[in-house]
Protein backbone atom coordinates (compact mmCIF):
# COMPACT_ATOMS: atom_id res chain seq x y z
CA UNK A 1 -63.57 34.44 13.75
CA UNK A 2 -60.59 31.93 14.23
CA UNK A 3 -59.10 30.01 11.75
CA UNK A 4 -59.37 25.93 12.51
CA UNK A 5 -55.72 24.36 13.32
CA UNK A 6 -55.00 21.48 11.08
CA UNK A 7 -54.69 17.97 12.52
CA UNK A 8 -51.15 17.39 13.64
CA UNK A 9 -49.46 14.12 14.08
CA UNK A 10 -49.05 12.84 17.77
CA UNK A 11 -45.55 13.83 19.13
CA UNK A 12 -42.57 11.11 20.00
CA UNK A 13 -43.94 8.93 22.88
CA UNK A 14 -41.41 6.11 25.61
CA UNK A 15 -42.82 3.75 26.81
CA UNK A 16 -41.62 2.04 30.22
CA UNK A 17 -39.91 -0.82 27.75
CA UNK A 18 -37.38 1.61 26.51
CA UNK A 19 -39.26 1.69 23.15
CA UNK A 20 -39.29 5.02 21.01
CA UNK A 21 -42.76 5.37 19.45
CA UNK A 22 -42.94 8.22 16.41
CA UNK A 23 -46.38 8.50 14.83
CA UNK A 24 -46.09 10.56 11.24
CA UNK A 25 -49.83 10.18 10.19
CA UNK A 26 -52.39 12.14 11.19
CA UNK A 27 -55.44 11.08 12.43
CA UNK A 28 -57.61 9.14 10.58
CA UNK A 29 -55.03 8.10 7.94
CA UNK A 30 -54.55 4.42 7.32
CA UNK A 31 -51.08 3.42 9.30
CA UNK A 32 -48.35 1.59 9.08
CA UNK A 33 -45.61 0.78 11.82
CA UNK A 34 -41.83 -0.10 10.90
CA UNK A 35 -39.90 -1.03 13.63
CA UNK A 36 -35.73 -0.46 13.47
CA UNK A 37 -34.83 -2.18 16.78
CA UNK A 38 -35.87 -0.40 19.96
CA UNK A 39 -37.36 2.85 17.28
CA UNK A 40 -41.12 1.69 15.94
CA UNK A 41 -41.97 4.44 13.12
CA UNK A 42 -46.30 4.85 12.38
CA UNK A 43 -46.58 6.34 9.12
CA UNK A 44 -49.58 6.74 6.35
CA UNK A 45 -49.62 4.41 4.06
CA UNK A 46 -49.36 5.75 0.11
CA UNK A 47 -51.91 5.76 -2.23
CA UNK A 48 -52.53 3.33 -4.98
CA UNK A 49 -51.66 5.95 -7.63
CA UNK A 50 -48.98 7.46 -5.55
CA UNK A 51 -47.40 4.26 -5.34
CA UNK A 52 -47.72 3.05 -8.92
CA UNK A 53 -46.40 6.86 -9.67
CA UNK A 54 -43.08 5.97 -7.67
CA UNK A 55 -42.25 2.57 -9.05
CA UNK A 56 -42.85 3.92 -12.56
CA UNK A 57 -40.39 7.20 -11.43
CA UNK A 58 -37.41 4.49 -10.04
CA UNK A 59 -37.84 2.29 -12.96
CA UNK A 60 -37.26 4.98 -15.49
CA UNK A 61 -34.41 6.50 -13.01
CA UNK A 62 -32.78 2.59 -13.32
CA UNK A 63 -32.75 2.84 -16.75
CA UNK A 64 -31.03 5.87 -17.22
CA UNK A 65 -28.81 4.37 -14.61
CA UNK A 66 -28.04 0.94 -16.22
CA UNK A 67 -25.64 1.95 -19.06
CA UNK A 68 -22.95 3.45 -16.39
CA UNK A 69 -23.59 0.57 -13.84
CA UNK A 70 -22.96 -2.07 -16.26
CA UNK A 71 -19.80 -0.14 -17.49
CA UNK A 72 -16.59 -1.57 -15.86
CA UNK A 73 -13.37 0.35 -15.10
CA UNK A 74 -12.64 4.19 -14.35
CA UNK A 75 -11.96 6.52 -17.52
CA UNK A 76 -9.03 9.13 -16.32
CA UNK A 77 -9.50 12.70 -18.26
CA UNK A 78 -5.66 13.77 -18.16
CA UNK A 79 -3.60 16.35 -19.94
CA UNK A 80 -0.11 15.43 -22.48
CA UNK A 81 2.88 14.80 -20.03
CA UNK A 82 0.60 13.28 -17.24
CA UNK A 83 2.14 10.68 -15.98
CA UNK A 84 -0.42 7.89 -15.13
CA UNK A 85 0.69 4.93 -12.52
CA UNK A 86 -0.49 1.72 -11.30
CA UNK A 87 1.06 -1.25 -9.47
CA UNK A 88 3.09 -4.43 -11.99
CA UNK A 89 1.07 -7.58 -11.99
CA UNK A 90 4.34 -9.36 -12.37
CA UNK A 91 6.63 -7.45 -9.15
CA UNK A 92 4.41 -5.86 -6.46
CA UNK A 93 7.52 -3.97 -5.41
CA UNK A 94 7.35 -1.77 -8.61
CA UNK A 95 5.32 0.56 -10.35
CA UNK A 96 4.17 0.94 -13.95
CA UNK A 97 4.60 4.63 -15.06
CA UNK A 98 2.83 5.31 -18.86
CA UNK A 99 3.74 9.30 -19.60
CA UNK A 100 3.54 10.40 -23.65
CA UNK A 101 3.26 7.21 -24.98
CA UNK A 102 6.61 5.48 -22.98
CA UNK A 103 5.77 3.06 -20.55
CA UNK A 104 8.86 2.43 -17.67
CA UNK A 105 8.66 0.27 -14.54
CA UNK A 106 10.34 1.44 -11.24
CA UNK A 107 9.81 2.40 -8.28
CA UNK A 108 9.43 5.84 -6.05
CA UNK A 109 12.57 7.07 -3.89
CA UNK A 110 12.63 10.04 -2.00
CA UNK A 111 9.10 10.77 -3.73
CA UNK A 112 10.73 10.78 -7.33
CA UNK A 113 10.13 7.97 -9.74
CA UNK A 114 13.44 6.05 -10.62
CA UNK A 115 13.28 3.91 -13.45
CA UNK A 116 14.66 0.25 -13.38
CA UNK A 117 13.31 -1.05 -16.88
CA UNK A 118 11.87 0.72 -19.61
CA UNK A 119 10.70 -2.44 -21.85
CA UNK A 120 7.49 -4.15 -21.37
């Protein structure tokens, strides 16, 4: 006695336009096309409880996600004696360089920092 295959879903079809047909659902289901340009994409449609299952997934997923995304700014994890840099809002030709506590402005030569002011 042989088994019965399952329904498949038709395979990639072009037609003479130049348009790339791919049909996901399998026969029977209830279908719906998105097109992406020259690409047209048949798919089965979700369920009603499928669907409400989803939207109730991604809105618990946004609010685990809100507290970081409303968060501004980058939080640096360094070690003592790490020097931390970013650019003067006053001279774009220097650098502010906060190591231990002691803030300095300069600038890098010859890929070592040389100090020109340490007061700010």
């Amino acid at each position: 006695m042989s088994a019965k295959k399952p329904p498949t879903a038709a395979k990639p079809a072009r037609r003479d336009t130049g348009k790339f047909i791919m049909n996901t659902a399998l026969p029977g289901a209830v279908v719906s096309t998105i097109n992406f340009g020259a690409v047209s994409v048949k798919a089965a449609l979700p369920e009603v409880g499928e669907l409400r299952r989803n939207i109730t997934i991604g809105q618990a997923a946004m609010a685990r996600a809100m507290p970081k995304l409303m968060k501004s700014g980058v939080a640096f994890k360094t070690g003592v004696s790490t020097p931390l840099f970013r650019a003067d809002p006053e001279n774009p030709d220097y650098l502010i360089r906060e190591v231990n506590g002691r803030v300095s402005t300069g600038t890098f030569v010859n890929g070592k920092f040389k100090v020109v002011s340490t007061k700010r």
